[in-house]
Protein backbone atom coordinates (compact mmCIF):
# COMPACT_ATOMS: atom_id res chain seq x y z
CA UNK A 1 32.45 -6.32 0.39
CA UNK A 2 31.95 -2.62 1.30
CA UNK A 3 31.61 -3.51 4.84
CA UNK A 4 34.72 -5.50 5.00
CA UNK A 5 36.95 -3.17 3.28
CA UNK A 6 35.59 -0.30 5.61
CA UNK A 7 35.76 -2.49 8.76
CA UNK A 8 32.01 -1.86 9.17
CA UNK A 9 32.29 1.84 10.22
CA UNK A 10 29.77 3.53 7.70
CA UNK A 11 26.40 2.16 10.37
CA UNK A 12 24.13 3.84 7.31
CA UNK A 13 25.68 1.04 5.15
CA UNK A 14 25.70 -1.26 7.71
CA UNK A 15 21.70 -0.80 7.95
CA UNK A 16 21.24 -1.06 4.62
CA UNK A 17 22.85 -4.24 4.26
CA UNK A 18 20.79 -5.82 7.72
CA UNK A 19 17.74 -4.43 5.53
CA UNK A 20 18.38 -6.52 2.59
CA UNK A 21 19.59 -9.71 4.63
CA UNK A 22 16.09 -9.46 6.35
CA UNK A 23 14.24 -8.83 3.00
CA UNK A 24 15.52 -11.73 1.30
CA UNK A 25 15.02 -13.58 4.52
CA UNK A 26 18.21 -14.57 6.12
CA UNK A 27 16.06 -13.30 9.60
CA UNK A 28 19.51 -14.73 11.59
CA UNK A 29 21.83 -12.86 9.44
CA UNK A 30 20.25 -9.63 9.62
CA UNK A 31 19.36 -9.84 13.52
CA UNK A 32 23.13 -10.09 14.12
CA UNK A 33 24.16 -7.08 12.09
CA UNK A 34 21.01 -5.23 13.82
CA UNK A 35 22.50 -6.17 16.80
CA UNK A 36 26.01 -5.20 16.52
CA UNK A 37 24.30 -1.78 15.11
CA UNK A 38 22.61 -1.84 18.22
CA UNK A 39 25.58 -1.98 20.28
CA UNK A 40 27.23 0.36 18.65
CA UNK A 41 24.65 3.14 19.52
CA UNK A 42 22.23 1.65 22.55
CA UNK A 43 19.97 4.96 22.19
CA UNK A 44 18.76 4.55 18.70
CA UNK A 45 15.65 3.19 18.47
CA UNK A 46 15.52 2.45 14.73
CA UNK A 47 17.83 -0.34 15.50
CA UNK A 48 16.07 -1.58 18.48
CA UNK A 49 12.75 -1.90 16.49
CA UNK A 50 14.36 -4.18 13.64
CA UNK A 51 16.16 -6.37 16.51
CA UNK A 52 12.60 -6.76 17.82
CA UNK A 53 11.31 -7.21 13.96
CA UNK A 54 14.13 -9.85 13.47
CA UNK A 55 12.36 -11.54 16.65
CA UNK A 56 8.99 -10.90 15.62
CA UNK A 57 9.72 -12.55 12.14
CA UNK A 58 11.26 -15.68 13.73
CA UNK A 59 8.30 -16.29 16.17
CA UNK A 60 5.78 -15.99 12.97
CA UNK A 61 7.96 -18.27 11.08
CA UNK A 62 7.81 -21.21 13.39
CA UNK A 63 4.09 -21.00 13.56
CA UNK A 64 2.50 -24.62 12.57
CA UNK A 65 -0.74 -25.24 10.89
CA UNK A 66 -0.71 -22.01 8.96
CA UNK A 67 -3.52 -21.47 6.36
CA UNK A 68 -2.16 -21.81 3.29
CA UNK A 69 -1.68 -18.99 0.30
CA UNK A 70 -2.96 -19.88 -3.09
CA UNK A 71 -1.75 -18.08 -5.82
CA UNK A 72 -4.57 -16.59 -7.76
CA UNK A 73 -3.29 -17.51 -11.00
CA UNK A 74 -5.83 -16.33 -13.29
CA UNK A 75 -5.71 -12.70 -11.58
CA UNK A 76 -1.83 -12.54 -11.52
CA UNK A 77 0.72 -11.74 -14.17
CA UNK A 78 4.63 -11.79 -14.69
CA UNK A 79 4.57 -8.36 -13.88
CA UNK A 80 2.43 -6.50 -10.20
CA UNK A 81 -0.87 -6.82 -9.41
CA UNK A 82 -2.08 -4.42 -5.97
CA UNK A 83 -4.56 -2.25 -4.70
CA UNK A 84 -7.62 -4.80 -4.14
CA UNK A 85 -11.16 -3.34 -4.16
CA UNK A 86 -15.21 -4.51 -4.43
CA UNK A 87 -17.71 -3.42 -6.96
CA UNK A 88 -20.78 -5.54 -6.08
CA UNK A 89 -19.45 -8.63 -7.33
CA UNK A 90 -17.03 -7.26 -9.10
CA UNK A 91 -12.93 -7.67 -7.48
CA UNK A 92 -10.95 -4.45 -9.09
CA UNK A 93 -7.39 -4.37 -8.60
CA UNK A 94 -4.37 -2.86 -10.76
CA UNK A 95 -2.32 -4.70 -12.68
CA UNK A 96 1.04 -3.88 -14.47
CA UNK A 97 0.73 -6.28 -16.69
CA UNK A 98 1.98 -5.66 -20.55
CA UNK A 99 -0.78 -5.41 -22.41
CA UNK A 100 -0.02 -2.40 -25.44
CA UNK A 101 3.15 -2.79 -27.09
CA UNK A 102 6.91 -2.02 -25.84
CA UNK A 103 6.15 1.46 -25.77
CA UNK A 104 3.91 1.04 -22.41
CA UNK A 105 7.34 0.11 -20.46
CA UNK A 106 7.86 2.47 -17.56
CA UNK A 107 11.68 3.15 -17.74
CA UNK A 108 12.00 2.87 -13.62
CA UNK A 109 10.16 -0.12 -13.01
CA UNK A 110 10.74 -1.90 -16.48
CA UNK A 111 7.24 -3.07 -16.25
CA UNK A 112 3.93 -1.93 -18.06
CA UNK A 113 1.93 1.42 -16.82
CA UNK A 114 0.01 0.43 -14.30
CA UNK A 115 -4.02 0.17 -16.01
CA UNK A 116 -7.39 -0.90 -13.49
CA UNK A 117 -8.78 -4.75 -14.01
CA UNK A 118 -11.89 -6.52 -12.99
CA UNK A 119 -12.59 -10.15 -12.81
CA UNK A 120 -16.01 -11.96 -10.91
CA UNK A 121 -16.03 -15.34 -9.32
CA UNK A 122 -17.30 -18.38 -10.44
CA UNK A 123 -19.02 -20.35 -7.22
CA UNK A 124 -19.25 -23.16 -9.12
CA UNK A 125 -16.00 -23.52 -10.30
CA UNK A 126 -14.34 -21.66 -7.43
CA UNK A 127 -12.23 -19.64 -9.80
CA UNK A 128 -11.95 -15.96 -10.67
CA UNK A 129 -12.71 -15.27 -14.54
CA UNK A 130 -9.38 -14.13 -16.48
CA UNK A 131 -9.43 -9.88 -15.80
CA UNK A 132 -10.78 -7.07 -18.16
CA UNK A 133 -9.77 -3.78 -18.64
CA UNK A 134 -11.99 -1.41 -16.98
CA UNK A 135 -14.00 0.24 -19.57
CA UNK A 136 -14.10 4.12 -20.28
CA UNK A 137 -12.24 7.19 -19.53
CA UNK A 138 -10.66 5.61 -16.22
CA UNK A 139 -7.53 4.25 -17.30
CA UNK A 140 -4.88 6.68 -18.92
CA UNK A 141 -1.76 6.12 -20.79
CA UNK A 142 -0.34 6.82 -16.89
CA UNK A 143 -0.25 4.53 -13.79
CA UNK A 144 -3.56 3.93 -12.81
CA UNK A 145 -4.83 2.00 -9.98
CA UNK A 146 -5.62 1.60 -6.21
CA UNK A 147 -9.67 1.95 -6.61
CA UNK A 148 -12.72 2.75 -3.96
CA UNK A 149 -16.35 2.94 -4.88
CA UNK A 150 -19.14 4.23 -2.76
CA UNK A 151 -22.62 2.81 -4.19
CA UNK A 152 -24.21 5.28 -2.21
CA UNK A 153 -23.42 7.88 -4.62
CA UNK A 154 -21.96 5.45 -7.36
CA UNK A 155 -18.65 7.42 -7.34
CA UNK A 156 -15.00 5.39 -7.92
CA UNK A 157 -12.12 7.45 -6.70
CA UNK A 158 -8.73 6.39 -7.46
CA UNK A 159 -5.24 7.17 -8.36
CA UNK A 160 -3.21 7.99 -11.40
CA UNK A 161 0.22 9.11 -11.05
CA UNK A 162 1.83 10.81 -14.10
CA UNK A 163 5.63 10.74 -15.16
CA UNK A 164 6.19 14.42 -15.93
CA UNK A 165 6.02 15.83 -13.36
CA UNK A 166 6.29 12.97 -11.58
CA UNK A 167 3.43 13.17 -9.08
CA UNK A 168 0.47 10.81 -7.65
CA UNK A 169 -3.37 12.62 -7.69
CA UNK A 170 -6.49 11.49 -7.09
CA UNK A 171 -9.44 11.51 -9.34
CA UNK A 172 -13.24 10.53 -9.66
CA UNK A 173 -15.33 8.81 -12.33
CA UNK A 174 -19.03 7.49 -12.69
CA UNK A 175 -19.79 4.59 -14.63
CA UNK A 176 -22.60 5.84 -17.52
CA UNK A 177 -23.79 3.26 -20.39
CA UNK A 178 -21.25 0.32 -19.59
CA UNK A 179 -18.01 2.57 -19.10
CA UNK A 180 -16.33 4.73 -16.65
CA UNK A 181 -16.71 7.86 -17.74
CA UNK A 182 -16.81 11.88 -16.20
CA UNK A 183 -13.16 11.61 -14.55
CA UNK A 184 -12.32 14.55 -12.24
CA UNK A 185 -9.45 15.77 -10.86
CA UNK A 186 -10.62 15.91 -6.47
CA UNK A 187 -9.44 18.99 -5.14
CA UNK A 188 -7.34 19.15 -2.63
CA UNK A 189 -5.18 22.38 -2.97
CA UNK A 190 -2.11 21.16 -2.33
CA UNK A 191 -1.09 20.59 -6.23
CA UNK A 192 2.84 20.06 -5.51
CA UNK A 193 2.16 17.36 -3.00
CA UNK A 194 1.44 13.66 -4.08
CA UNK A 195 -2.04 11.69 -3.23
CA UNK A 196 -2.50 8.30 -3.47
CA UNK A 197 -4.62 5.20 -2.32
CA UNK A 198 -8.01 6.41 -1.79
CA UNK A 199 -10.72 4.41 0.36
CA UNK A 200 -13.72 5.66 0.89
CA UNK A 201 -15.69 4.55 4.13
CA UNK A 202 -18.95 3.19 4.26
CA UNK A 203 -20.94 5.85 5.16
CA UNK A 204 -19.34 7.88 1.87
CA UNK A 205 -18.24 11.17 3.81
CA UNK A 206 -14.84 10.37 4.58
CA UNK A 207 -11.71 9.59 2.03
CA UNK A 208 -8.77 7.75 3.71
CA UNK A 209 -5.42 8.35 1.10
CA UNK A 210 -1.62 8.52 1.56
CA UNK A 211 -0.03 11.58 1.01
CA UNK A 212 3.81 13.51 2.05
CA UNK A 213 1.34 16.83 2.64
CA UNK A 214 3.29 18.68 5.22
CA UNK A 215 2.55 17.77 8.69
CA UNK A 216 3.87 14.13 7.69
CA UNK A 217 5.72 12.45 9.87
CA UNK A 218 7.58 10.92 7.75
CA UNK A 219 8.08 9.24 4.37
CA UNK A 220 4.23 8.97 3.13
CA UNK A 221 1.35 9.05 5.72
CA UNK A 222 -1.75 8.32 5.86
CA UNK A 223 -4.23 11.27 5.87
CA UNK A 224 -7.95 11.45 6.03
CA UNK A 225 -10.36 13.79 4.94
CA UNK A 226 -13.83 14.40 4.51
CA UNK A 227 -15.64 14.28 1.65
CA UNK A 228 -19.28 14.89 -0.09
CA UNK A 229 -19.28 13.03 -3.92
CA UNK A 230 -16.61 14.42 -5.43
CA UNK A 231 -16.15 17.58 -3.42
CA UNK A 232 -13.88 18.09 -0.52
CA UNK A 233 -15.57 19.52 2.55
CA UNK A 234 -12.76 20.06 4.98
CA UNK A 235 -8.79 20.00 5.79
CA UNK A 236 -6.90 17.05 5.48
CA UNK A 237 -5.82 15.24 8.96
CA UNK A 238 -3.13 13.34 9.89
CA UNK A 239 -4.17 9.87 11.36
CA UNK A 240 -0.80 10.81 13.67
CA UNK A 241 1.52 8.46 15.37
CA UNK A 242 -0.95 5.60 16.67
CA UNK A 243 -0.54 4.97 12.55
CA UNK A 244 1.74 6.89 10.88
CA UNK A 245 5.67 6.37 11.32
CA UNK A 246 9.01 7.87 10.25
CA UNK A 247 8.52 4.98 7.84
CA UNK A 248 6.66 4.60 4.77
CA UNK A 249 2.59 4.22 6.18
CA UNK A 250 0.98 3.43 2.59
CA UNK A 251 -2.62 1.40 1.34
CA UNK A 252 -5.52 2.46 3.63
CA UNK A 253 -8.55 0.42 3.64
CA UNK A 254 -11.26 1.38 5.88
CA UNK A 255 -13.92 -1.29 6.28
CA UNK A 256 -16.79 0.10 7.82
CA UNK A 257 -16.17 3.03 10.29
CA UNK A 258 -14.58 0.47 13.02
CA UNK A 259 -11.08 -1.00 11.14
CA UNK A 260 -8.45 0.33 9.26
CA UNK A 261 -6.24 -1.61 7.01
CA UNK A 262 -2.77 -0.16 5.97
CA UNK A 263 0.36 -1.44 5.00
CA UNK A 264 3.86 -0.16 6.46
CA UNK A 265 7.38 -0.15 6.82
CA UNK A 266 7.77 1.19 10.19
CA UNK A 267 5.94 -0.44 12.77
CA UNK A 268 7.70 -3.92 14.06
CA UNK A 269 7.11 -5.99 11.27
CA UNK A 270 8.41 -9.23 9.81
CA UNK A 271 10.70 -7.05 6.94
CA UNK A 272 9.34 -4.34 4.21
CA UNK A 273 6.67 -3.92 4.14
CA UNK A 274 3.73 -5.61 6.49
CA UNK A 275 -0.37 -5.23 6.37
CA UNK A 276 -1.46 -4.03 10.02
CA UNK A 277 -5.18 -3.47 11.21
CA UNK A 278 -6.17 -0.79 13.85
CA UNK A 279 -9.43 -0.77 15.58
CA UNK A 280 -11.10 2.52 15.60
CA UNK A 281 -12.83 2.96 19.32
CA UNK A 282 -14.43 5.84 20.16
CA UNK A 283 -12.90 8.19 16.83
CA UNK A 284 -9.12 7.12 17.99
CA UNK A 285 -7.49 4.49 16.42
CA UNK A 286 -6.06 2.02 18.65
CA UNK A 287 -2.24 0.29 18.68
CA UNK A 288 -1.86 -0.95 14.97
CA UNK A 289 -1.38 -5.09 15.24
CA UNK A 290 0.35 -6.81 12.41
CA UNK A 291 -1.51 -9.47 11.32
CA UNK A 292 1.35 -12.14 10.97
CA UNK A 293 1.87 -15.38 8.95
CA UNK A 294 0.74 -16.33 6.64
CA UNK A 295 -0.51 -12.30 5.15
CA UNK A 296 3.16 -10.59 5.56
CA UNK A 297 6.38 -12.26 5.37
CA UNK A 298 10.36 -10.77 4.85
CA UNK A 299 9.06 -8.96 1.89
CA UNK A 300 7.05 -6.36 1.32
C-alpha cells in the first residue's frame, strides 16, 4: 500500500517488500520487483544478486526426486530449536521451548530463553528419545545454546547471550560427576563486541565463532581464532570475503580441518537465510556452494 501511494520511489522500501515476497515464497513476485529495482539502478549489485537468487530459487524448486525432510518430532517444539552438535552419542542442540513458567518469556521474541538439550537415538526404533535439559552450571536463566565439544580435552564451549546489556559471549564448561560444571567466561578482550556460535575443530586448537569485532565486513562475520582448552592463544581473524559478506555470515561448523559449514544471508541463496559449505584447500577456503533443495528453501 506504501508502494502504491508513493508510486514506488522509496527503492529501500521497495527492497524490503521484494525481501518479504521472496521469504514467504512468491519467488515470481519478488524477481519482478528485484528487477524493476534493478533497472532502476543497473550498477547496484545488491539487486543483481537477489535477481540471480530469485533464479537460483526457481531452478532448486523444480528439482524432482528430492530427498525428503522429516520432521523430528520428538526433538522439536512450538517454539525454535538450532545450533546442532555431537557428544559421543549424544545430539545437543538449543531449544526455546517453554519449560519454567511465564516468567521465562523473552519480551522480543515472545518465546522461552533459549536453555541446551540432549536426546540419543534409538537404532532399533529409529527415533530420537524425547530431550533433557543439560545438567549443571551450563544453562543460565539467559539464552543459552549453539554448543561444541572437543573430547580431546573434554571442554564444551558455547554461547549465552544476556539481556542487559544485551550482548552474546562465549563460555566453557567441563562435565564433572554427571553435570556440566566449571563455566568460564573465554577471553577474548574485546568485551563490548558480541561472540557467538563456537565450533571447535578437530584437532582442538582452533575456535570458529561469529562475531561484529571490527574488521567485519559487514553485519556478523565469521571469525576464527586459535585456541589451547580454554585459553586464547592468538588474535582473532577474519575468514574475509571468500565467506564473509555485507550480509549476515552466522553458524560455523567446521568438520574436520577440510569443510566449513555456515549459514548466510548474503551469498546467492534461495531467500534468508541459506546453509553453504566451503572446502578448505591448502589453508584458503574455497568459493562457498549452497547446498540447495531440499536443506535451504525461501526461509531462513
Amino acid at each position: 500500500k506504501y508502494l502504491n501511494l508513493t508510486g514506488g520511489k522509496d527503492l529501500d522500501i521497495k527492497y524490503k517488500y521484494a525481501n518479504s515476497l521472496l521469504k514467504m515464497g512468491n519467488i515470481d513476485e519478488a524477481k519482478l520487483v528485484f528487477s524493476d529495482l534493478l533497472k532502476a539502478a543497473p550498477e547496484n549489485k545488491e539487486y543483481k544478486r537477489m535477481v540471480e537468487s530469485c533464479e537460483f530459487a526457481r531452478m532448486q524448486l523444480a528439482k524432482e526426486n528430492i530427498h525428503p525432510i522429516k520432521n523430528q518430532e520428538l526433538l522439536n517444539s512450538e517454539q525454535s530449536e538450532f545450533g546442532l552438535a555431537w557428544l559421543d552419542e549424544q545430539l545437543i542442540f538449543a531449544s526455546k521451548r517453554l519449560v519454567r513458567n511465564y516468567s521465562t518469556i523473552h519480551g522480543r521474541t515472545n518465546q522461552g530463553f533459549s536453555e541446551i538439550y540432549s536426546s540419543s537415538f534409538d537404532n532399533v526404533n529409529g527415533i530420537y528419545s524425547n530431550p533433557t535439559i543439560l545438567k549443571g552450571s551450563i544453562n543460565s536463566p539467559f539464552n543459552d545454546g549453539t554448543f561444541s565439544y572437543n573430547p580431546g580435552t573434554g571442554i564444551a564451549y558455547f554461547a549465552q547471550c544476556k539481556k542487559k546489556p544485551e550482548k552474546c559471549e562465549i563460555y566453557t564448561s567441563t562435565f564433572e560427576k554427571n553435570k556440566w560444571t566449571n563455566v568460564k567466561l573465554l577471553a577474548l578482550d574485546q568485551s563490548e563486541y558480541n561472540f557467538a556460535h563456537p565450533s571447535i575443530n578437530a584437532a582442538g586448537n582452533m575456535l570458529y565463532f561469529a562475531s561484529d569485532l571490527p574488521g567485519s565486513i559487514g553485519g556478523k562475520d565469521i571469525w576464527r581464532v586459535s585456541i589451547s582448552g580454554s585459553t586464547i592463544t592468538g588474535s582473532p581473524e577474519n575468514l574475509g570475503e571468500s565467506i564473509n559478506t555485507d550480509k549476515d555470515d552466522m553458524f560455523p561448523l567446521i568438520l574436520g580441518d577440510s569443510i566449513l559449514l555456515f549459514s548466510s544471508e548474503g551469498h546467492i541463496g534461495m531467500g534468508g537465510l541459506d546453509v553453504f559449505y566451503s572446502k578448505i584447500i591448502e589453508g584458503i577456503f574455497d568459493e562457498p556452494v549452497n547446498v540447495g533443495v531440499p536443506i535451504n528453501s525461501t526461509s531462513d
